[in-house]
N, C-alpha and C. Protein backbone atom coordinates (compact mmCIF):
# COMPACT_ATOMS: atom_id res chain seq x y z
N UNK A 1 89.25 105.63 95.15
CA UNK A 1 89.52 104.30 95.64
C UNK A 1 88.27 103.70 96.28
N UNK A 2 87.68 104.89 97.05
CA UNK A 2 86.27 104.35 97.62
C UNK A 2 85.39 103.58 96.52
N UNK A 3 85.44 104.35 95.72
CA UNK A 3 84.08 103.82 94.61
C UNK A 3 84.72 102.57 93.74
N UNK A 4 86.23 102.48 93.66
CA UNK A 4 86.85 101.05 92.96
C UNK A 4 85.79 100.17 94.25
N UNK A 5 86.57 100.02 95.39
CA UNK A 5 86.09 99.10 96.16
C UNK A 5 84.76 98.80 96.41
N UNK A 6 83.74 99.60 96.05
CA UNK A 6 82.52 99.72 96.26
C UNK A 6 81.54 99.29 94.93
N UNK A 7 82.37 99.47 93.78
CA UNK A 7 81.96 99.03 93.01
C UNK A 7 82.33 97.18 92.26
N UNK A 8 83.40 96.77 93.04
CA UNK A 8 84.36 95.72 92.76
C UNK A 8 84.30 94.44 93.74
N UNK A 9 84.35 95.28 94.75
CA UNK A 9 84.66 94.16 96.36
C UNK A 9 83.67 94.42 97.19
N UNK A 10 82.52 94.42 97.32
CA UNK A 10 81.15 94.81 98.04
C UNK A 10 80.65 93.81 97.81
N UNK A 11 80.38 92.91 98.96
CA UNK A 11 79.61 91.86 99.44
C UNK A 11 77.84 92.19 99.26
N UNK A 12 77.32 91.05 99.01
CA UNK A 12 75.65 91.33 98.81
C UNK A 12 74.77 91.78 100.06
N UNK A 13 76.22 91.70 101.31
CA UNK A 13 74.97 92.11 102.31
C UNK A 13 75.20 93.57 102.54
N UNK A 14 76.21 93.96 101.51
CA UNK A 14 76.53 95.43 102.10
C UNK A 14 78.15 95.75 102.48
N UNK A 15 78.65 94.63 103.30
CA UNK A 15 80.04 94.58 103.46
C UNK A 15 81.45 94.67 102.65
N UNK A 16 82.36 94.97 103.24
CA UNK A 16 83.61 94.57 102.00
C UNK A 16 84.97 94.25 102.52
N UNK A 17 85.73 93.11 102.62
CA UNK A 17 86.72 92.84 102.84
C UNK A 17 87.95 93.31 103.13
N UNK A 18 87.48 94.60 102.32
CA UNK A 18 88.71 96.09 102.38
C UNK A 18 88.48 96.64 103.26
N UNK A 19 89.45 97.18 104.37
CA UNK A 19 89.46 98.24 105.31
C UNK A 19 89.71 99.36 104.30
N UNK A 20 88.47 100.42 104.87
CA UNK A 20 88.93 101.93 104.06
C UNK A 20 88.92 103.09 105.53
N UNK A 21 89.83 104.06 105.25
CA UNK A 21 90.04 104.56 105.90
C UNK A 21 89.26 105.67 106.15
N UNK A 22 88.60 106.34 107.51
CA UNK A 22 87.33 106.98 108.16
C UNK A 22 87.97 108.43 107.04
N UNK A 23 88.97 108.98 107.32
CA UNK A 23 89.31 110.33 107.18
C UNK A 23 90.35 110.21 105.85
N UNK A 24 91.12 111.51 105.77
CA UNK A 24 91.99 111.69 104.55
C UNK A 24 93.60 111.14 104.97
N UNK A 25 94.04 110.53 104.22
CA UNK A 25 95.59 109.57 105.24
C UNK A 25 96.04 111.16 104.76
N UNK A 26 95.78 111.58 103.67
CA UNK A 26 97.17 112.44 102.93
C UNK A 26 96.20 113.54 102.66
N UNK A 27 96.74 114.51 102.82
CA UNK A 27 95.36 116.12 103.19
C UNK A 27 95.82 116.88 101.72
N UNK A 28 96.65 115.93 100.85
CA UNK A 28 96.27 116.93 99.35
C UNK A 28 94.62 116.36 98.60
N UNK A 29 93.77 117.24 98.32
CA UNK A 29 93.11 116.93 98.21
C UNK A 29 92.75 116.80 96.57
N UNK A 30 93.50 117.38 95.51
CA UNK A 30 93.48 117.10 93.96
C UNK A 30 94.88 117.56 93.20
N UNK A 31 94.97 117.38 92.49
CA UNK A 31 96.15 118.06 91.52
C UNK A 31 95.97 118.20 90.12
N UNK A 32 96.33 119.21 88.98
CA UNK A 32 95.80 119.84 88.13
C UNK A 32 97.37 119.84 87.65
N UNK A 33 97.91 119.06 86.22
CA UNK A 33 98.76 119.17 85.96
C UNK A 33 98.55 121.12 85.09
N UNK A 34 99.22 121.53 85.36
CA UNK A 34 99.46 123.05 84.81
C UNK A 34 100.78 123.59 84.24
N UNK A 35 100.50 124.35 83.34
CA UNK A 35 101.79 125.20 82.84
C UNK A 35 102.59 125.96 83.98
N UNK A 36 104.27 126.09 83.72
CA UNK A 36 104.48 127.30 84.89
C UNK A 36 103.89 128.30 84.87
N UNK A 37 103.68 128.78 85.72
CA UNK A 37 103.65 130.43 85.79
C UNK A 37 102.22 130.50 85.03
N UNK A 38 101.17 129.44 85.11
CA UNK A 38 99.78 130.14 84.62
C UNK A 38 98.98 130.97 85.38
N UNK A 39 98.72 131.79 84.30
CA UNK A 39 98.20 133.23 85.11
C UNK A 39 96.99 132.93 85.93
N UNK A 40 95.72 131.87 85.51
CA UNK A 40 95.05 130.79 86.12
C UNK A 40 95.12 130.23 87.26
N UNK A 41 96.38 130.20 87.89
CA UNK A 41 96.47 129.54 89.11
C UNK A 41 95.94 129.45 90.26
N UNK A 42 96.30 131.23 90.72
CA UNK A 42 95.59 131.35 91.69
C UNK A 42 94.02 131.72 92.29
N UNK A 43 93.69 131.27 90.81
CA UNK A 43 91.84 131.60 90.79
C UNK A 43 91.57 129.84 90.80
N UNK A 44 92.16 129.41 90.58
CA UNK A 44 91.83 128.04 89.95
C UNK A 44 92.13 127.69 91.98
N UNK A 45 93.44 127.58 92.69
CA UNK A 45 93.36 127.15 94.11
C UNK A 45 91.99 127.85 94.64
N UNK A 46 92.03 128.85 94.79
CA UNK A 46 90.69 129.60 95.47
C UNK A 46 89.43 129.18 95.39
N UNK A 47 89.71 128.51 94.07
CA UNK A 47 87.77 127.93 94.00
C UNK A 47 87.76 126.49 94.50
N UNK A 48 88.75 125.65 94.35
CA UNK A 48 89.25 124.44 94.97
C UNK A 48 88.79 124.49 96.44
N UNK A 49 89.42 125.60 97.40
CA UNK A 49 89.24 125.53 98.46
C UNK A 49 88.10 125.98 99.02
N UNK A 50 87.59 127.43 97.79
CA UNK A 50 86.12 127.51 98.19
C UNK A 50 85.23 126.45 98.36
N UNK A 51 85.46 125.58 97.44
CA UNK A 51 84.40 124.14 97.14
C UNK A 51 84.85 122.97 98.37
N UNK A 52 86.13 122.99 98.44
CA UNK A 52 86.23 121.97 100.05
C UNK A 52 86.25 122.60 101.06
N UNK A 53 85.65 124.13 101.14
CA UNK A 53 85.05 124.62 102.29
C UNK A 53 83.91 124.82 102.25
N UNK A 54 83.39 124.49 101.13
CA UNK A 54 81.74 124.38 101.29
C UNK A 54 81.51 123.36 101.79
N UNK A 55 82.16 122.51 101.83
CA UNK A 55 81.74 120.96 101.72
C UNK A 55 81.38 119.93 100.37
N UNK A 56 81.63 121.03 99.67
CA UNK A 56 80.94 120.08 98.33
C UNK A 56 81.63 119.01 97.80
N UNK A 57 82.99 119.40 98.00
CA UNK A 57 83.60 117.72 97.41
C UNK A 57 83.48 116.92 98.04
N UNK A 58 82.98 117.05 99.44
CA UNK A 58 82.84 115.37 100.55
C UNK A 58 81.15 114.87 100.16
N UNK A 59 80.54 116.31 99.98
CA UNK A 59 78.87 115.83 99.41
C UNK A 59 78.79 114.89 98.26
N UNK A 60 79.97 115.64 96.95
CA UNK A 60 79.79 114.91 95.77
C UNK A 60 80.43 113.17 95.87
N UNK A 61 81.35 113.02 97.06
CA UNK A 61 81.54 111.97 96.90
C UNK A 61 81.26 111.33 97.57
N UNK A 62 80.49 111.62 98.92
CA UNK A 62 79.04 110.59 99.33
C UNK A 62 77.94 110.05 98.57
N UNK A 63 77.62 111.17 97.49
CA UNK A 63 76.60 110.92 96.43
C UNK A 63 76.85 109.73 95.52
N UNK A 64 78.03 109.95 95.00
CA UNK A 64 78.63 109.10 93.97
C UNK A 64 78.67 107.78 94.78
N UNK A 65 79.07 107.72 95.97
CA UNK A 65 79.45 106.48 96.18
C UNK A 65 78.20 105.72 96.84
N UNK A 66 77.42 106.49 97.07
CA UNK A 66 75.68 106.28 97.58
C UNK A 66 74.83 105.32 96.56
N UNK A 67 75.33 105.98 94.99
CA UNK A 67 74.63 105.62 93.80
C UNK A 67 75.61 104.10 93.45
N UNK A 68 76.67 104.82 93.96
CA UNK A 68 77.59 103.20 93.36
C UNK A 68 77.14 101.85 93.88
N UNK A 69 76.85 102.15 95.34
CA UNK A 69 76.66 100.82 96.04
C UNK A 69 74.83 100.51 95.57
N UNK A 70 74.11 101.51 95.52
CA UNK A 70 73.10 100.96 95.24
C UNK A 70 73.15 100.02 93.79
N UNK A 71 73.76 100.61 92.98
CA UNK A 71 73.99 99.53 91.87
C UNK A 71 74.98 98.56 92.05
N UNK A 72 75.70 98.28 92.69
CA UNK A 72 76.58 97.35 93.03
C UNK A 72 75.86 96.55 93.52
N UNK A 73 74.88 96.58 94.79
CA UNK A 73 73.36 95.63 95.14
C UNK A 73 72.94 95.07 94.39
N UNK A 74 72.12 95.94 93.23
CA UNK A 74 71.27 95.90 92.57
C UNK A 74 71.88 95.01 91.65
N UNK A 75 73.13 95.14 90.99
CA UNK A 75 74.00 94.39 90.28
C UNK A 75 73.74 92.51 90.69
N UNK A 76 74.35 92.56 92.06
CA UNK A 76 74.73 91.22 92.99
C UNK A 76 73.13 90.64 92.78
N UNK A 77 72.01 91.19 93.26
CA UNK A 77 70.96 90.64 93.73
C UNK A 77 70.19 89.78 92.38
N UNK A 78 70.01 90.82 91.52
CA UNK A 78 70.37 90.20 90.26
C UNK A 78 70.98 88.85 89.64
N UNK A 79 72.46 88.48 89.99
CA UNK A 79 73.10 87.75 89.82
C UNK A 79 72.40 86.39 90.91
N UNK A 80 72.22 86.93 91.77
CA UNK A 80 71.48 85.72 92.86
C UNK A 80 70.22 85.28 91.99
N UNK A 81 69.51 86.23 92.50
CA UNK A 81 68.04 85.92 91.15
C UNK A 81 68.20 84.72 90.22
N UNK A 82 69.40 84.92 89.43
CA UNK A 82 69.39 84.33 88.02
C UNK A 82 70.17 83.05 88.31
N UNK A 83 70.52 82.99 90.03
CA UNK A 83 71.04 81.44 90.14
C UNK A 83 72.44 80.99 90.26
N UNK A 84 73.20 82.60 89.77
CA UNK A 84 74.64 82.20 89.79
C UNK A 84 75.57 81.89 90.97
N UNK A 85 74.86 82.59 92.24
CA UNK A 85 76.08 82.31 93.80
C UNK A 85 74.72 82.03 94.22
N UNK A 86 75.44 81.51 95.77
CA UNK A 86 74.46 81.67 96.87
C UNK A 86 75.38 82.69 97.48
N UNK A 87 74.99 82.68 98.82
CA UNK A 87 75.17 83.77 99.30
C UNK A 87 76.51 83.81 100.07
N UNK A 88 77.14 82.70 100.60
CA UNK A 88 78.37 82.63 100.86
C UNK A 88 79.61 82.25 99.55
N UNK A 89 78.79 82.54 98.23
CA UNK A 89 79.89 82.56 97.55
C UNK A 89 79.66 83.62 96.57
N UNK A 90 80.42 84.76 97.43
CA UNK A 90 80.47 86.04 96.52
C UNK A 90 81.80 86.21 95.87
N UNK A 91 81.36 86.31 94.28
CA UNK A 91 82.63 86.12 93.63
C UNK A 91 83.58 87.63 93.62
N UNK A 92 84.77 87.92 93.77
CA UNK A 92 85.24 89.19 93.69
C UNK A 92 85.78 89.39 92.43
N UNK A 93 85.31 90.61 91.73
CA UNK A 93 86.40 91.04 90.79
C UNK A 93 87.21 91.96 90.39
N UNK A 94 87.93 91.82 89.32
CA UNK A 94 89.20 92.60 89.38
C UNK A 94 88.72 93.61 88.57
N UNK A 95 89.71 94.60 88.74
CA UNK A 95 89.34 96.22 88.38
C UNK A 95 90.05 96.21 86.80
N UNK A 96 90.45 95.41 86.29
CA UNK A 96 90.49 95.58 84.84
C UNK A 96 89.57 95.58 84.10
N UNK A 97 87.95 95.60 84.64
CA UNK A 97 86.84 95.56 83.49
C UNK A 97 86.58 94.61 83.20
N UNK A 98 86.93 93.31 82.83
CA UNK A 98 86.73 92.49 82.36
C UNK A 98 85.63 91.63 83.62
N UNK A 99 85.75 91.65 84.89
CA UNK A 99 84.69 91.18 85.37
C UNK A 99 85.25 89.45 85.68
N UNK A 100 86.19 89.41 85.73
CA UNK A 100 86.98 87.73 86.06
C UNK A 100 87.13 87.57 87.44
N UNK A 101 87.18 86.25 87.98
CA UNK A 101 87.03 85.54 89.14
C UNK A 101 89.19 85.70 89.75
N UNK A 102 89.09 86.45 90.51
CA UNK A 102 90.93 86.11 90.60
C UNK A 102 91.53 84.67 91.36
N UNK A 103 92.50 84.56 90.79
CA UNK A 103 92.86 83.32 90.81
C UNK A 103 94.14 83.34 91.24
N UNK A 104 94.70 82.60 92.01
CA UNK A 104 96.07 82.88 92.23
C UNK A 104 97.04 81.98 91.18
N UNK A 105 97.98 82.74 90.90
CA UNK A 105 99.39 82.65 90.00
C UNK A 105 99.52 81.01 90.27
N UNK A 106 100.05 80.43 89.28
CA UNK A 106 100.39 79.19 88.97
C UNK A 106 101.91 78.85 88.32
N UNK A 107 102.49 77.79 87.95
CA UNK A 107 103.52 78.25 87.42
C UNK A 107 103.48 77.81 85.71
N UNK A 108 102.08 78.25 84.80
CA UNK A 108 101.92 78.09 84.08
C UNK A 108 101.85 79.57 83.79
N UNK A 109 101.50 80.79 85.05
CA UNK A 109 101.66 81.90 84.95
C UNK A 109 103.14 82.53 84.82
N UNK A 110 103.78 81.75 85.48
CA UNK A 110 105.10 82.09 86.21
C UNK A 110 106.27 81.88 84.92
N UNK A 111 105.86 80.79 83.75
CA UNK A 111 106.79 80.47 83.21
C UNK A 111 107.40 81.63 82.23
N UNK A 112 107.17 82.64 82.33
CA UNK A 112 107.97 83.38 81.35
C UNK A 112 109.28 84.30 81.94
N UNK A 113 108.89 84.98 83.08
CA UNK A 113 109.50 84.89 84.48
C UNK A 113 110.88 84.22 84.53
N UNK A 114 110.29 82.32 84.98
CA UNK A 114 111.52 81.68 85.11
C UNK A 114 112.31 81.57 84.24
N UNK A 115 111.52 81.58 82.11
CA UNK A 115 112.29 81.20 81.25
C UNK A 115 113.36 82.44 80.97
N UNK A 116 113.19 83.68 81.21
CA UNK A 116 114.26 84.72 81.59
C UNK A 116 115.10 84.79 82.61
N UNK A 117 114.66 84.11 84.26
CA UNK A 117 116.02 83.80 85.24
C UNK A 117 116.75 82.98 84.37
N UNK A 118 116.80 81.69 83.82
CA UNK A 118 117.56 80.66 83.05
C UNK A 118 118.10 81.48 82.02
N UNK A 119 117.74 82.34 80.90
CA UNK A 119 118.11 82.87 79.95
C UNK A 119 119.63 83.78 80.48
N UNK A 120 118.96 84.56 81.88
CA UNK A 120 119.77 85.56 82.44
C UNK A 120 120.83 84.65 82.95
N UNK A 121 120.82 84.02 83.82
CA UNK A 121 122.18 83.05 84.34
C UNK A 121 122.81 82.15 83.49
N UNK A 122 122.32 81.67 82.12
CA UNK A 122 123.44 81.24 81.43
C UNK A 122 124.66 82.40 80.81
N UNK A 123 123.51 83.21 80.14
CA UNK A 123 124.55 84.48 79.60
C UNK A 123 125.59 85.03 80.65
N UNK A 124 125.09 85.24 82.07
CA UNK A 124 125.85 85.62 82.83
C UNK A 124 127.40 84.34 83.07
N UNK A 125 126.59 83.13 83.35
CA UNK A 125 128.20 82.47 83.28
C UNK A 125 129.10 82.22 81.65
N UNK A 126 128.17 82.43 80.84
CA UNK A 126 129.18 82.52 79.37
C UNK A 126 129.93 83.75 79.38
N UNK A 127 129.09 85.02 79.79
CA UNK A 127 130.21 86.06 80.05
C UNK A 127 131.73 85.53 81.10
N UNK A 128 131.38 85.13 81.90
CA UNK A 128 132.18 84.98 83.52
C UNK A 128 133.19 84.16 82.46
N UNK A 129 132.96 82.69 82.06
CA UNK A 129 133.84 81.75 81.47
C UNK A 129 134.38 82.11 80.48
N UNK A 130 134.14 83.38 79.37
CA UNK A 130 134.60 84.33 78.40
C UNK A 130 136.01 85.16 79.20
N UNK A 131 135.62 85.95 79.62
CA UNK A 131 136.11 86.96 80.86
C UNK A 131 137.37 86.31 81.37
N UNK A 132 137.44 84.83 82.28
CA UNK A 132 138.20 84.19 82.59
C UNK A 132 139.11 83.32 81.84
N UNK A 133 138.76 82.89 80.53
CA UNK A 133 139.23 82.38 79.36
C UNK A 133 140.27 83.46 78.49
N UNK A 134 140.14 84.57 78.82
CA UNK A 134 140.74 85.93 77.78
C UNK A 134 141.84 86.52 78.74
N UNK A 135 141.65 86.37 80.07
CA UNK A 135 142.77 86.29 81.01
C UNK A 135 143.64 85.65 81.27
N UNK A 136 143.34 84.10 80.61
CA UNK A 136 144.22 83.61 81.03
C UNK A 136 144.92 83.36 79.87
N UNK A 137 144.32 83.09 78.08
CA UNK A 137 145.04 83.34 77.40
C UNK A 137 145.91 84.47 76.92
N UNK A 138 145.88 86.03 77.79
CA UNK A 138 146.80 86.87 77.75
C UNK A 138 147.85 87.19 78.73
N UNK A 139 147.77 86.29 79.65
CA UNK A 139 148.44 86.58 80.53
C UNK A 139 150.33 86.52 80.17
N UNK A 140 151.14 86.96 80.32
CA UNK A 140 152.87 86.49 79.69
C UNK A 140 152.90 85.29 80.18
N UNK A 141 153.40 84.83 79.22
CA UNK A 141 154.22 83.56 79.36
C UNK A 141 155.74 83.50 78.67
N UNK A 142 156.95 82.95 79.18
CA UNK A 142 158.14 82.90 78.58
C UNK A 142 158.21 81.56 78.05
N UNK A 143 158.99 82.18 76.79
CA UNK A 143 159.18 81.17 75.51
C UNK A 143 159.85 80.14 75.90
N UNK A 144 161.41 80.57 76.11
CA UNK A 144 162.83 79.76 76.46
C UNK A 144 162.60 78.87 77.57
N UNK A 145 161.49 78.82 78.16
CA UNK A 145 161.51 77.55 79.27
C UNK A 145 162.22 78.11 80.50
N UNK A 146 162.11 76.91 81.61
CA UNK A 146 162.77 76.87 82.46
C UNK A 146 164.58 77.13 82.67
N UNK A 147 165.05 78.49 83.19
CA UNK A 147 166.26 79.10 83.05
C UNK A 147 167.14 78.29 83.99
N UNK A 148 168.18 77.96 83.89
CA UNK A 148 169.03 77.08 84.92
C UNK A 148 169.78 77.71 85.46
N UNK A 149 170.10 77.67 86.88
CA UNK A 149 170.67 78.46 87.56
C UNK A 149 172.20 78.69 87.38
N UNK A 150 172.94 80.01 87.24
CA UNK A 150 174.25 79.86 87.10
C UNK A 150 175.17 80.26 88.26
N UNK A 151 175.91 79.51 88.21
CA UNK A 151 176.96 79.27 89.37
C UNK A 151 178.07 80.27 89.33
């Protein structure tokens, strides 16, 4: 997550809009989808923990994220260079790759959305007026009419 944000949302002076958190929120530190019962297992935890008791996975990912931001700079400064922002307009982008300006939802976004609430609430009252229509044409009714009382 560090290096999304670092590579994505990192301001040209260094900064980033995202609070990231100092330490680990959640102390699992990887997961290895595995077969049951692989005989592998418990050599495979042991070296895991050997390596986050060396320290090496907090080294490798200071490194990584050391190299990220320097190109993330190097990226931005670039982009200044060539004229595209100044400096209070750092554009952010989204983590789909594509490198686009985000924009908030419109209801030119929205319309497929609403054209399924409308789709969903007519069917729902054609059911309801179906439903209520089939009840009431089965309900008994007597043929002979109104019976007159006998004395």
């Amino acid at each position: 997550m560090e290096l999304m944000i670092t590579e994505h949302f990192t301001n040209g002076d260094g900064s980033t809009p995202l609070y990231v958190a100092r330490q680990n929120i959640m102390p699992g530190y990887c997961g290895w989808p595995l077969a049951k019962d692989a005989p592998f297992k418990e050599n495979l935890d042991r070296y895991i923990m050997a390596f986050h008791g060396a320290g090496l996975i907090g080294k490798w990912t200071k490194d990584i994220l050391k190299t990220s931001r320097k190109e993330s700079l190097a990226k931005q400064r670039m982009r200044m260079d060539q004229g595209g922002f100044r400096s209070a307009e750092v554009v952010q982008t989204g983590g789909g790759g594509g490198g686009g300006v985000i924009t908030a939802l419109t209801i030119i976004h929205m319309q497929g959305p609403l054209f399924l609430l409308v789709i969903g609430q007519l069917l729902s009252t054609a059911a309801m007026v179906l439903e209520v229509s089939v009840v009431w044409w089965a309900r008994p009714r007597s043929r002979a009419g109104p019976v007159a009382p006998q004395l």
